[in-house]
N, C-alpha and C. Protein backbone atom coordinates (compact mmCIF):
# COMPACT_ATOMS: atom_id res chain seq x y z
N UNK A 1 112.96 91.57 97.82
CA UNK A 1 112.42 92.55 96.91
C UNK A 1 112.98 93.93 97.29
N UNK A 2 113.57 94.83 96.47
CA UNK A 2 113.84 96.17 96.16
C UNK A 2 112.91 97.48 96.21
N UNK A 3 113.28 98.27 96.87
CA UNK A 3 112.56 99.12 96.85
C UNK A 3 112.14 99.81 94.90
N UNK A 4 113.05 99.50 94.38
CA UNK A 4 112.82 99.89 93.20
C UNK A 4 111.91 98.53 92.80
N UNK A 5 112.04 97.47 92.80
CA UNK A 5 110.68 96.20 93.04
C UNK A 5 109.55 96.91 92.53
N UNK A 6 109.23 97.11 94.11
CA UNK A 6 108.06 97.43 94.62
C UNK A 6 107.95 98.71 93.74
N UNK A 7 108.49 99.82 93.68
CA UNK A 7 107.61 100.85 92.74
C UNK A 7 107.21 100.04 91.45
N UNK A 8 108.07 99.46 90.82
CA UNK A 8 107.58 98.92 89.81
C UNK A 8 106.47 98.18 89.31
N UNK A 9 106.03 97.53 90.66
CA UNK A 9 104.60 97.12 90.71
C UNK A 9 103.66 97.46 91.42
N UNK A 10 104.34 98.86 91.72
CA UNK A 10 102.61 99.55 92.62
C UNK A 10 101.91 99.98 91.48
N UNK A 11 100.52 99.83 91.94
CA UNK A 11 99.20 100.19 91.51
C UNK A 11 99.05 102.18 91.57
N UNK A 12 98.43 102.63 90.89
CA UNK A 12 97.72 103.77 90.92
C UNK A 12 97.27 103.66 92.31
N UNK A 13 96.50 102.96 92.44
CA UNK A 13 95.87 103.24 93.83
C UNK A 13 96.56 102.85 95.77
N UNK A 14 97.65 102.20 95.02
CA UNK A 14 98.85 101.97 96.29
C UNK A 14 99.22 103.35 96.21
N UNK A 15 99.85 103.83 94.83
CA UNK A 15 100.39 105.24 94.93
C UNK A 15 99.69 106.25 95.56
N UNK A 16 98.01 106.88 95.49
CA UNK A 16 97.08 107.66 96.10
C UNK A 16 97.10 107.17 97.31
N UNK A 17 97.30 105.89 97.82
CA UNK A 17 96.83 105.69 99.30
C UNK A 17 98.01 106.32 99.60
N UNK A 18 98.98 105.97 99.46
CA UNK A 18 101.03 106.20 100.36
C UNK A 18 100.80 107.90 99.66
N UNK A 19 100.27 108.77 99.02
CA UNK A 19 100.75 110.08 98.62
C UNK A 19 99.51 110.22 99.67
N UNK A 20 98.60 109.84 99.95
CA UNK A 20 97.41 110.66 100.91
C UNK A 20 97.91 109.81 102.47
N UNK A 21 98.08 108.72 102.95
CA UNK A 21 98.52 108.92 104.02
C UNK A 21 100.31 109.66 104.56
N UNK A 22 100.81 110.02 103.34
CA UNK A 22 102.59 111.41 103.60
C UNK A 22 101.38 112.51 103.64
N UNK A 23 100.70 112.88 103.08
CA UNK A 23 99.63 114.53 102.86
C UNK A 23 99.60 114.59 104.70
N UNK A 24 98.82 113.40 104.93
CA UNK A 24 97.59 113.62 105.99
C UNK A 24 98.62 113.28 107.26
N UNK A 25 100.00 112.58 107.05
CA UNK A 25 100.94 111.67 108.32
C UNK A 25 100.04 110.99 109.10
N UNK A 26 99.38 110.02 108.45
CA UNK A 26 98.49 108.94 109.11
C UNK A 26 97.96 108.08 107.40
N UNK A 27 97.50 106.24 108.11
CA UNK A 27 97.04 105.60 107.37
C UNK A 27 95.88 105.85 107.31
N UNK A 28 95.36 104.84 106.08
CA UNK A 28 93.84 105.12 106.18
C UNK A 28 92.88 104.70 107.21
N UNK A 29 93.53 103.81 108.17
CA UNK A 29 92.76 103.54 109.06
C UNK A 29 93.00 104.61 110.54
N UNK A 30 93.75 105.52 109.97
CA UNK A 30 94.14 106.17 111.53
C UNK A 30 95.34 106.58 111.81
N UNK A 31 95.76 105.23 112.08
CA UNK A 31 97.31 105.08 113.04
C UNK A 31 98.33 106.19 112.10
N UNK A 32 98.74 106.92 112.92
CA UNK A 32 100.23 107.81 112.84
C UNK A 32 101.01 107.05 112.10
N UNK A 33 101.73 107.80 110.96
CA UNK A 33 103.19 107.61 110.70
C UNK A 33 104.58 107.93 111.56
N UNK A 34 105.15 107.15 111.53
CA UNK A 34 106.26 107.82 112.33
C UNK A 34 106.53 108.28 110.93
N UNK A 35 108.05 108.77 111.65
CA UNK A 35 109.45 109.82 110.39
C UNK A 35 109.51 109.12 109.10
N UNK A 36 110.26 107.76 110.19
CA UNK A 36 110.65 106.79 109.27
C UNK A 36 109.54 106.30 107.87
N UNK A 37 108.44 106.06 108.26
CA UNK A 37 107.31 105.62 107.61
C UNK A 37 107.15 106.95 106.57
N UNK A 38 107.03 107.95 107.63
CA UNK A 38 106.69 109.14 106.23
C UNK A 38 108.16 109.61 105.16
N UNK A 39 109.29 109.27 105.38
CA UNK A 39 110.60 109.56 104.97
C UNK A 39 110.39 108.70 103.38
N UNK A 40 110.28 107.01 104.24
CA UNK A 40 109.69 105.83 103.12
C UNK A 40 108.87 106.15 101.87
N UNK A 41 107.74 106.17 102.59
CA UNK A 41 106.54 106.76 102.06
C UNK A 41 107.05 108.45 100.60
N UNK A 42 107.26 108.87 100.99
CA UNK A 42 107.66 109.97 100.83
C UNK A 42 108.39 109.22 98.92
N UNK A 43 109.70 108.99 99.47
CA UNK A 43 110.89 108.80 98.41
C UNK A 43 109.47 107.52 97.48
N UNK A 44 109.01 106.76 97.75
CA UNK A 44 107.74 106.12 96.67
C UNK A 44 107.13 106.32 96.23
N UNK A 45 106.53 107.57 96.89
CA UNK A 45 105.97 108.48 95.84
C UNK A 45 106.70 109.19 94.93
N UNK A 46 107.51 109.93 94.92
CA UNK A 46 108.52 110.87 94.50
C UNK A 46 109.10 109.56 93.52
N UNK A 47 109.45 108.76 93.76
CA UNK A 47 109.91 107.54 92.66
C UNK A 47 109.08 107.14 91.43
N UNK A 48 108.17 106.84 92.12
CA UNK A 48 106.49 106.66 91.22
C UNK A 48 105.93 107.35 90.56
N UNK A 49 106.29 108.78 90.82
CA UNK A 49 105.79 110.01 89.93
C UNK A 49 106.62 110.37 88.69
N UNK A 50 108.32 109.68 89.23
CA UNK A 50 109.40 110.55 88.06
C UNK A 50 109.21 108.86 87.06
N UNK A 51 108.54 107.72 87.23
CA UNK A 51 108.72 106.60 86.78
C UNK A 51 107.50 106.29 85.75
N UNK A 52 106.49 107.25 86.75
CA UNK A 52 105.58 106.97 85.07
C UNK A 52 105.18 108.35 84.40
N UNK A 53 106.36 109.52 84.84
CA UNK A 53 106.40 110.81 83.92
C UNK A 53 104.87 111.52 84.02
N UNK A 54 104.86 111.37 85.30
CA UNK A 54 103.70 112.66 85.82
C UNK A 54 104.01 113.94 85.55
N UNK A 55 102.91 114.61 85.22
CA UNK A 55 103.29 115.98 84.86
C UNK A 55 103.54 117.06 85.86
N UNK A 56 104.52 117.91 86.18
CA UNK A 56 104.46 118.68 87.04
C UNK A 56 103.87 119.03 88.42
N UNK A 57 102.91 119.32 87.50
CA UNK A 57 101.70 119.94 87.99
C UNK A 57 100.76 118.83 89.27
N UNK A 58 101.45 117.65 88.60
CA UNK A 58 100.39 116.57 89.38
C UNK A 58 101.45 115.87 90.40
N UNK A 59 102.72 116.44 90.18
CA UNK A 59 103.74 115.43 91.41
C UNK A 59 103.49 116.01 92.79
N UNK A 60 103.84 115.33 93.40
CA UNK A 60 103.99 115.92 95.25
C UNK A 60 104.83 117.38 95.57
N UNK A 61 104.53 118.10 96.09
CA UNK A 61 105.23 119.32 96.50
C UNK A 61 105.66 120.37 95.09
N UNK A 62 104.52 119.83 94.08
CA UNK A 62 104.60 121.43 93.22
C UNK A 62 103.76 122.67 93.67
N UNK A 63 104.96 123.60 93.15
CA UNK A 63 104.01 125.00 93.54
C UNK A 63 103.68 125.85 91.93
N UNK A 64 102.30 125.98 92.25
CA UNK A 64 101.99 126.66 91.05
C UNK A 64 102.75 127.79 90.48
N UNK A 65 102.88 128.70 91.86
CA UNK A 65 102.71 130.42 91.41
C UNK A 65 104.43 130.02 91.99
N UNK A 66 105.24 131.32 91.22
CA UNK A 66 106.57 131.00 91.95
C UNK A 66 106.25 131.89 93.04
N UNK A 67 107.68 131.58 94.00
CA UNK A 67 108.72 131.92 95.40
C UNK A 67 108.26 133.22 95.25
N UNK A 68 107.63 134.31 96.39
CA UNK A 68 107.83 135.55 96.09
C UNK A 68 109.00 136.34 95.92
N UNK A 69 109.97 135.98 96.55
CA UNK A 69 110.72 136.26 95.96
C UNK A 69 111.38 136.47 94.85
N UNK A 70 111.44 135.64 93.77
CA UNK A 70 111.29 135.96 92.63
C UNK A 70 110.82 136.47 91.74
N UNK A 71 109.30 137.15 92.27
CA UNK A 71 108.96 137.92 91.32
C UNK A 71 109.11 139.22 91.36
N UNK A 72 108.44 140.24 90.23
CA UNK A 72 108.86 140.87 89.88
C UNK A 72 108.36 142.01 91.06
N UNK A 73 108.78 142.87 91.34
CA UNK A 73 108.06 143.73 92.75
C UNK A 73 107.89 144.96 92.39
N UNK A 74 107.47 145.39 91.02
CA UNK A 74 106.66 146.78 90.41
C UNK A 74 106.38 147.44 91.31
N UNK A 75 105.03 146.85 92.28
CA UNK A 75 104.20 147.29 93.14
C UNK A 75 104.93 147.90 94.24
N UNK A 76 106.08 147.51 94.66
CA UNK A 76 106.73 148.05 95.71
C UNK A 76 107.26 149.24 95.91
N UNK A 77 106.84 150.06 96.74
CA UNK A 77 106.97 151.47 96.99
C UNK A 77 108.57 151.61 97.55
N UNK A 78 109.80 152.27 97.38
CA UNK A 78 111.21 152.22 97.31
C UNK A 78 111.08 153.57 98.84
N UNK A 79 111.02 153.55 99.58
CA UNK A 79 111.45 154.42 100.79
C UNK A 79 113.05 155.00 100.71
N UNK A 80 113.29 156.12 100.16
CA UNK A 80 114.38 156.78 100.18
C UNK A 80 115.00 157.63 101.36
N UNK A 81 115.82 157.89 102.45
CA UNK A 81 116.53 158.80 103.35
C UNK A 81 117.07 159.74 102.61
């Protein structure tokens, strides 16, 4: 079986367990993830989210507000020599 397989027949609730034990880097019973496990873990979620067209807002590692950097910096006082 394929890793693409297996997304194909995970459950909603396989997906919440593997996106909350990458959140937390531990299972639900405890035990540590290693790298490897959270690397895994990680790309199945991220697979699972672009596969059943989750919205934004609800995938792993969105940010609401943008980069400060990018915004606009009105507020910022310009110190001239």
């Amino acid at each position: 079986m394929t890793l693409q397989d297996l997304i194909q027949n995970m459950t909603p609730d396989i997906y919440a367990n593997l996106r909350q034990a990458v959140e937390l880097r531990k299972w639900p019973n405890g035990v540590k993830l290693t790298e490897e496990q959270v690397e895994i873990c990680m790309e199945a979620v991220i697979r699972y989210e672009f596969q059943h067209d989750l919205p934004a807002q609800d995938r792993v590692g969105f940010m609401e507000d943008q980069c400060e950097s990018d915004k606009d910096h009105a507020d910022i006082i310009k110190i001239m020599h």
